[in-house]
C-alpha atoms as a PDB file:
ATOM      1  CA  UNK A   1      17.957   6.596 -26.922  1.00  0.00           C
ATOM      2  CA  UNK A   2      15.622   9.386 -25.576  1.00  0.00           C
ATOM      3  CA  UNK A   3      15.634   9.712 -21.743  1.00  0.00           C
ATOM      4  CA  UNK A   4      12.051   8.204 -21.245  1.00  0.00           C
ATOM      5  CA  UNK A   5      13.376   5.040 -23.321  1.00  0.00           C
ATOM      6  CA  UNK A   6      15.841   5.074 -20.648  1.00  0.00           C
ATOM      7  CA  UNK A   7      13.992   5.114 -17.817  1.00  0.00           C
ATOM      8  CA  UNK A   8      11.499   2.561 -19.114  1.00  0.00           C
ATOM      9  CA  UNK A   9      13.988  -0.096 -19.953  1.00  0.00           C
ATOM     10  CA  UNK A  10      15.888   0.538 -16.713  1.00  0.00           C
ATOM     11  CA  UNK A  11      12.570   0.493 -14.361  1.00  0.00           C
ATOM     12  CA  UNK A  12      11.828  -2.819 -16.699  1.00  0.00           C
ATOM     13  CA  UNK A  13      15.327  -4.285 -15.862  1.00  0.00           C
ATOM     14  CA  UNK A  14      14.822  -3.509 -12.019  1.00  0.00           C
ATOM     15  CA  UNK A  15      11.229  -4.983 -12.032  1.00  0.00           C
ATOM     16  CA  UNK A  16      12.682  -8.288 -13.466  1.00  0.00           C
ATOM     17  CA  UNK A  17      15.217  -8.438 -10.680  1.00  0.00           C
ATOM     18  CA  UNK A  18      12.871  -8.391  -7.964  1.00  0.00           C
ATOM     19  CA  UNK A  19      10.888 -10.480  -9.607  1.00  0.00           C
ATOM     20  CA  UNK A  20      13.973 -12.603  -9.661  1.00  0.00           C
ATOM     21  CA  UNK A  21      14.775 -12.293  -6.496  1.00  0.00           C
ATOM     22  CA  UNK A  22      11.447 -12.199  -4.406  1.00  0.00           C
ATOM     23  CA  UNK A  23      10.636 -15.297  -5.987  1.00  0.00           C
ATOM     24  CA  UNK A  24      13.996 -16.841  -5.100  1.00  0.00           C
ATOM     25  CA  UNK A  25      13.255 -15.748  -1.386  1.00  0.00           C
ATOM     26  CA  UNK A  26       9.672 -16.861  -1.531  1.00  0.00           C
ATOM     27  CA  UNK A  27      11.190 -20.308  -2.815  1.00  0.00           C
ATOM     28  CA  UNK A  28      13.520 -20.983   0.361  1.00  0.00           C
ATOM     29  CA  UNK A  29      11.038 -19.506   2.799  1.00  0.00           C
ATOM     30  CA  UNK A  30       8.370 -22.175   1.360  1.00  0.00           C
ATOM     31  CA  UNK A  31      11.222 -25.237   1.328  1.00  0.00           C
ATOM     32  CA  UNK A  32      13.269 -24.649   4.548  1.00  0.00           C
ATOM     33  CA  UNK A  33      11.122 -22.623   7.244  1.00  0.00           C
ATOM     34  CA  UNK A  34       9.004 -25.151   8.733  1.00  0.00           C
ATOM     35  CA  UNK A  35       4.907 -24.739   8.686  1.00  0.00           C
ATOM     36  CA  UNK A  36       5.256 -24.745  12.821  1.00  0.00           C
ATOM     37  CA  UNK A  37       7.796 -21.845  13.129  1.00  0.00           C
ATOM     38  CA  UNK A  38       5.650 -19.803  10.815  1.00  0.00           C
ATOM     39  CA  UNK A  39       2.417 -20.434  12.635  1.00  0.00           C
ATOM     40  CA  UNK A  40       4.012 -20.099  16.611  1.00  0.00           C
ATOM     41  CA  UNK A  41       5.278 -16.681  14.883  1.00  0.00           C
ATOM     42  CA  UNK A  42       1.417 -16.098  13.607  1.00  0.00           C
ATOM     43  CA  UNK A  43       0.566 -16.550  17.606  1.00  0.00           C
ATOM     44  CA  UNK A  44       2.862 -14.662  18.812  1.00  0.00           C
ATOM     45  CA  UNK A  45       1.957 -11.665  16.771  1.00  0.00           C
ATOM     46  CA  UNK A  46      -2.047 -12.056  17.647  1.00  0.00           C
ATOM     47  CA  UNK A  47      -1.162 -12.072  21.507  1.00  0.00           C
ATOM     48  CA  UNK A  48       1.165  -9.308  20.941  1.00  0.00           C
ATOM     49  CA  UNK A  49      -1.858  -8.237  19.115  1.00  0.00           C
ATOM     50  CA  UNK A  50      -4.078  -8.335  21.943  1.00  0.00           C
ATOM     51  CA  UNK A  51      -1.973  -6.712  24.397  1.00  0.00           C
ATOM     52  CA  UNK A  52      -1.373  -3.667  22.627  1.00  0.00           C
ATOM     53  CA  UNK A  53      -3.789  -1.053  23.814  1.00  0.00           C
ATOM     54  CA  UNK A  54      -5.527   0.218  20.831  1.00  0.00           C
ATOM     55  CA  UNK A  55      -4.517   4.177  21.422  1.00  0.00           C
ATOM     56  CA  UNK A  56      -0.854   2.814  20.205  1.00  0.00           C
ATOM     57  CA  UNK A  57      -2.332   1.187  16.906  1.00  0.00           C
ATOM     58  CA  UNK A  58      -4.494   4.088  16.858  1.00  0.00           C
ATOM     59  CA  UNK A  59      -1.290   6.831  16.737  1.00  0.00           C
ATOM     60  CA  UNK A  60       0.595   4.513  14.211  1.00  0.00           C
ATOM     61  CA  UNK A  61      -1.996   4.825  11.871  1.00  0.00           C
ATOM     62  CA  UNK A  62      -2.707   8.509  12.668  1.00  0.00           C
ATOM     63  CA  UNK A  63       1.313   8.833  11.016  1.00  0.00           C
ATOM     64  CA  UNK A  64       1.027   6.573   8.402  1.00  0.00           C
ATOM     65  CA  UNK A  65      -1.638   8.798   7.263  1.00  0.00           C
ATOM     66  CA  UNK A  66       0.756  12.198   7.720  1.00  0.00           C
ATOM     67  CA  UNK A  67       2.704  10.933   4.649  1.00  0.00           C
ATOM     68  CA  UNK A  68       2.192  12.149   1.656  1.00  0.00           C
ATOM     69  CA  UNK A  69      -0.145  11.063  -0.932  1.00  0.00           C
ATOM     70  CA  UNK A  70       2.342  10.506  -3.145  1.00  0.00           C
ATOM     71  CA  UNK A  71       4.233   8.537  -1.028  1.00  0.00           C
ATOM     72  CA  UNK A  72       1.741   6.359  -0.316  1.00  0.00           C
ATOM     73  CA  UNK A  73       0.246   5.642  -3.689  1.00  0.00           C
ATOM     74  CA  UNK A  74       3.693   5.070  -4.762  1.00  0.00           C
ATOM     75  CA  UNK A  75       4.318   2.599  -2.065  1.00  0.00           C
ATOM     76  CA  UNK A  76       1.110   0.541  -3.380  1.00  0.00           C
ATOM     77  CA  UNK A  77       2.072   1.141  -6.927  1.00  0.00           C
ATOM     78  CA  UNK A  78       5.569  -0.800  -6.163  1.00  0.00           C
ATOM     79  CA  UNK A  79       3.616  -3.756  -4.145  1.00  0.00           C
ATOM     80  CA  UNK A  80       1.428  -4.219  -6.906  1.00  0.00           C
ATOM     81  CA  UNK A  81       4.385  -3.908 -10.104  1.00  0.00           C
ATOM     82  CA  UNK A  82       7.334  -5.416  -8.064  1.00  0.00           C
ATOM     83  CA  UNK A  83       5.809  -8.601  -6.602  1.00  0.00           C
ATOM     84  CA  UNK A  84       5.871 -11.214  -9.363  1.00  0.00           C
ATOM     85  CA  UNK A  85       2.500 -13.426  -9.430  1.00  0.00           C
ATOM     86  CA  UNK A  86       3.696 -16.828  -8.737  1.00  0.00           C
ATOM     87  CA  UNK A  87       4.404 -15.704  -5.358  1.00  0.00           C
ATOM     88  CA  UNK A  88       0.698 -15.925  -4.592  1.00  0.00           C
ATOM     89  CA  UNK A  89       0.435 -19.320  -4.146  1.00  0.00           C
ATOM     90  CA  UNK A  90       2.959 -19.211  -1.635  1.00  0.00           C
ATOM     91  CA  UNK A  91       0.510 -19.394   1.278  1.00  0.00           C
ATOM     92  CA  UNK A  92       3.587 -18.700   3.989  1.00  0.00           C
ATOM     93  CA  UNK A  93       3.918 -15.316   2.209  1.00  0.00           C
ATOM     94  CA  UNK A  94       0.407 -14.387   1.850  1.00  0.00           C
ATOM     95  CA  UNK A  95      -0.341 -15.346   5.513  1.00  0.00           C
ATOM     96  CA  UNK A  96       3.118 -12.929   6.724  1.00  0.00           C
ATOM     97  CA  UNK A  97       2.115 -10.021   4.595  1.00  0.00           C
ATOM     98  CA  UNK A  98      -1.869 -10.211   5.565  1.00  0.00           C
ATOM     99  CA  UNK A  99      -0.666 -10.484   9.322  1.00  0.00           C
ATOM    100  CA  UNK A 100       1.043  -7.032   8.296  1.00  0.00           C
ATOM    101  CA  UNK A 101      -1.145  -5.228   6.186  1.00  0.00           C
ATOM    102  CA  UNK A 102      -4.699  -6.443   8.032  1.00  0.00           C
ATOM    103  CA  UNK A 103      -4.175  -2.970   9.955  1.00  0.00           C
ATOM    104  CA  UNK A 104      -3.922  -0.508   7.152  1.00  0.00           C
ATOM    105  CA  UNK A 105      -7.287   1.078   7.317  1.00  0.00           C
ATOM    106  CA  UNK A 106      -9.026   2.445   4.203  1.00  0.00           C
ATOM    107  CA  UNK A 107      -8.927   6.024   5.176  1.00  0.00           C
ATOM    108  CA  UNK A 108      -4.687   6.049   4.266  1.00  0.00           C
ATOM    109  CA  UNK A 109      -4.978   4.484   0.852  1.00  0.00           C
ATOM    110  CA  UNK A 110      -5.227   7.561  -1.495  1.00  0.00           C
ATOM    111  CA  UNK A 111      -7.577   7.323  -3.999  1.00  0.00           C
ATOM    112  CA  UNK A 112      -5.923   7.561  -7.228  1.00  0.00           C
ATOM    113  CA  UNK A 113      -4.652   3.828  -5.774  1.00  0.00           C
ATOM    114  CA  UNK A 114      -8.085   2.481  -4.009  1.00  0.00           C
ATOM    115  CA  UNK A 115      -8.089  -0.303  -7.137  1.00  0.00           C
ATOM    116  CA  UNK A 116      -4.381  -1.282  -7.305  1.00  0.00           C
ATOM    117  CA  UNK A 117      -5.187  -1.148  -3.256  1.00  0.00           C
ATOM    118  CA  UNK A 118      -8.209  -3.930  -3.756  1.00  0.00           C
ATOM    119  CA  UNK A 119      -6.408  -5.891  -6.483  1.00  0.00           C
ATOM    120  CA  UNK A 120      -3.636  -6.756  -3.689  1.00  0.00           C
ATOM    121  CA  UNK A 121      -5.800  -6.809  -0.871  1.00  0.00           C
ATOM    122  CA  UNK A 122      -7.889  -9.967  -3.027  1.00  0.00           C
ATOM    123  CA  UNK A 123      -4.128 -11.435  -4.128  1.00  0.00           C
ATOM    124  CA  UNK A 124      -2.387 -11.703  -0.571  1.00  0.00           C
ATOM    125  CA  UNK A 125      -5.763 -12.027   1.116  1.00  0.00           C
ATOM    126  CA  UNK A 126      -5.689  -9.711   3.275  1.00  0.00           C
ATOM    127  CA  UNK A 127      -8.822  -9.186   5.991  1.00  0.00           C
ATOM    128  CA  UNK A 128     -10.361  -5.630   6.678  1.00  0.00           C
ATOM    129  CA  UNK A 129     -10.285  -4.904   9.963  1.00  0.00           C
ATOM    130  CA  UNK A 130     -13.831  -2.839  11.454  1.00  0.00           C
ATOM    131  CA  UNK A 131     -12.821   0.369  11.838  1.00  0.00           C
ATOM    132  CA  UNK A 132     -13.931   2.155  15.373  1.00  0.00           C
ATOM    133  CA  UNK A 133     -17.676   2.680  15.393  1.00  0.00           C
ATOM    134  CA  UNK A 134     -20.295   1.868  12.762  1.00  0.00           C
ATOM    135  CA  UNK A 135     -22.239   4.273  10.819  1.00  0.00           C
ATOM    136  CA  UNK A 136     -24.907   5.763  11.869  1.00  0.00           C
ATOM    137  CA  UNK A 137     -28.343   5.852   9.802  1.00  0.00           C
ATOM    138  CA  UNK A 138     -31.419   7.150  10.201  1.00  0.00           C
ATOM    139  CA  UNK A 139     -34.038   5.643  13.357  1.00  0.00           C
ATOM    140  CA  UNK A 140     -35.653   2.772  12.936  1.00  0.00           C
ATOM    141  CA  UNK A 141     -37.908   3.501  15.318  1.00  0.00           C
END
């Protein structure tokens, strides 16, 4: 067995046991955590959401963008492979994870991952926030 054989069948072996086990978690999230606990959690987080002065979401950003591009991409490239699909109709998950990822602006996804970066964004449904000021065009006047 050549070393890329290797490395195939072993990332193919770890991708089935997330799949394995992300599903299993997805499973007892959607049977025991009740629908009100999940949505006084969702308030919670949007007043927590409000308060926070937008200078400190600003700086978080400005470092999630100092990683590398590698880094990054990679971290998209594991969402996308390691997640199994039947966990999308888990609406519990898909509302957690948007709740996260609603404030990863555009201008941190590299580009060599913009359409792995879409595909997920249109599987966990996750809004775009506006990002500080609009464009500006020419005058209409």
């Amino acid at each position: 067995m050549t070393p890329s054989e290797s490395f195939v069948m072993r990332r193919s072996s770890i991708r089935d046991f997330s799949h394995r086990v992300i599903a299993l978690e997805v499973k007892a999230v959607d049977a025991w955590i009740p629908r009100r606990l999940l949505l006084l959690s969702i308030c919670a987080v949007d007043r927590l959401d409000r308060r926070v002065p937008p200078r400190v979401k600003t700086t978080i950003v400005q470092r999630i963008g100092r990683l590398p591009e590698d880094v990054r991409a990679s971290l998209i490239e594991a969402a996308d492979e390691f997640v199994p699909e039947d966990v999308d109709n888990s609406w519990k998950f898909c509302s957690v994870l948007a709740g996260i990822c609603k404030y990863i602006p555009e201008t941190v996804i590299p580009m060599c991952s913009a359409e792995k970066w879409e595909r997920l964004r249109f599987r966990y449904h996750i809004p775009t926030l506006i990002e500080g000021t609009q464009p500006r065009g020419p005058s209409l006047n």
